[in-house]
Protein backbone atom coordinates (compact mmCIF):
# COMPACT_ATOMS: atom_id res chain seq x y z
CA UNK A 1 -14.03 -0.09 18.10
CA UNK A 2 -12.34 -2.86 15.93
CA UNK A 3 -14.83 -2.72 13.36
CA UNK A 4 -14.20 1.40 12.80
CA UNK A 5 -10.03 0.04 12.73
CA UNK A 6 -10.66 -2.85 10.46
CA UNK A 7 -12.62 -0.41 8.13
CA UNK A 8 -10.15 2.16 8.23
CA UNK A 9 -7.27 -0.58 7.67
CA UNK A 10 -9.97 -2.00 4.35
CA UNK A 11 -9.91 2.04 3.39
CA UNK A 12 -6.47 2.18 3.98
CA UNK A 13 -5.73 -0.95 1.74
CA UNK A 14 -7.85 -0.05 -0.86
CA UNK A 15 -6.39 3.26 -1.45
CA UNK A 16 -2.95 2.15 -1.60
CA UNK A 17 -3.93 -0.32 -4.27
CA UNK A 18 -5.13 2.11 -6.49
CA UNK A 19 -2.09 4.50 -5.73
CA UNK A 20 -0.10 1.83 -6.94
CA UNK A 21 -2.09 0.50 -9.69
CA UNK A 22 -1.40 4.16 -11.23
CA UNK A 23 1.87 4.81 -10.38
CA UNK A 24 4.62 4.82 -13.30
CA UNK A 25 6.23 1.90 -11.54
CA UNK A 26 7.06 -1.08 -14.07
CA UNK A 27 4.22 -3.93 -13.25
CA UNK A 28 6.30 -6.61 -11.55
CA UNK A 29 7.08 -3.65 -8.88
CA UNK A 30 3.29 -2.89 -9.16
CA UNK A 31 2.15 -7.07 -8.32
CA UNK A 32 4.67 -7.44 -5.66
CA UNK A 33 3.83 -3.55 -3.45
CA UNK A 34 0.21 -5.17 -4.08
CA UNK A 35 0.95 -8.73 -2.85
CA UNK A 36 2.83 -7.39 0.16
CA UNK A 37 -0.45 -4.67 1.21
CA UNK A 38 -2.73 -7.42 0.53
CA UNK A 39 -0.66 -9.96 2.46
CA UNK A 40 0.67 -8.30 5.36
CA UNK A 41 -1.91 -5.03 5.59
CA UNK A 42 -0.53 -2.87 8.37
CA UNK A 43 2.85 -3.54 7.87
CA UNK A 44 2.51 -3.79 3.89
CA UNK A 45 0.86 -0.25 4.36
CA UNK A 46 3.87 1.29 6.42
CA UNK A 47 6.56 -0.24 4.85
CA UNK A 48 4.67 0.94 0.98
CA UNK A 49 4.37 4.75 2.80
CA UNK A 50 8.14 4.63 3.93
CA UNK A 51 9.60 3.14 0.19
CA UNK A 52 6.85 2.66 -2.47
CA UNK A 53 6.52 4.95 -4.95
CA UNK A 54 6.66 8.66 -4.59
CA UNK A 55 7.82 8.46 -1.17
CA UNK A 56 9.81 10.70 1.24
CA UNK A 57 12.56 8.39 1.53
CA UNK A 58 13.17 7.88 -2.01
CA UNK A 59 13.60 12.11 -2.63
């Protein structure tokens, strides 16, 4: 069972790098939503879903 969460967490990760990578987001804003996923993974991941880019709290 942790191995099918850690690969849905790598999935997870990887997914929201590439969101970001392509977002319209200047690059410094791009390195540090990537540092912060990478860094802290489920936390970077909510906190990216709740205020990156595109989000619903930003509308």
């Amino acid at each position: 069972m942790r191995n099918i969460l850690g690969l849905v967490i790598l999935a997870l990760v990887i997914y929201a790098i590439v969101m970001i990578v392509q977002s319209s987001a200047p690059t410094l804003h791009k390195v540090l939503w990537s540092l912060l996923v990478l860094i802290l993974p489920v936390i970077g991941l909510i906190i990216w879903g709740l205020m990156g880019p595109g989000s619903p709290l930003k509308r």
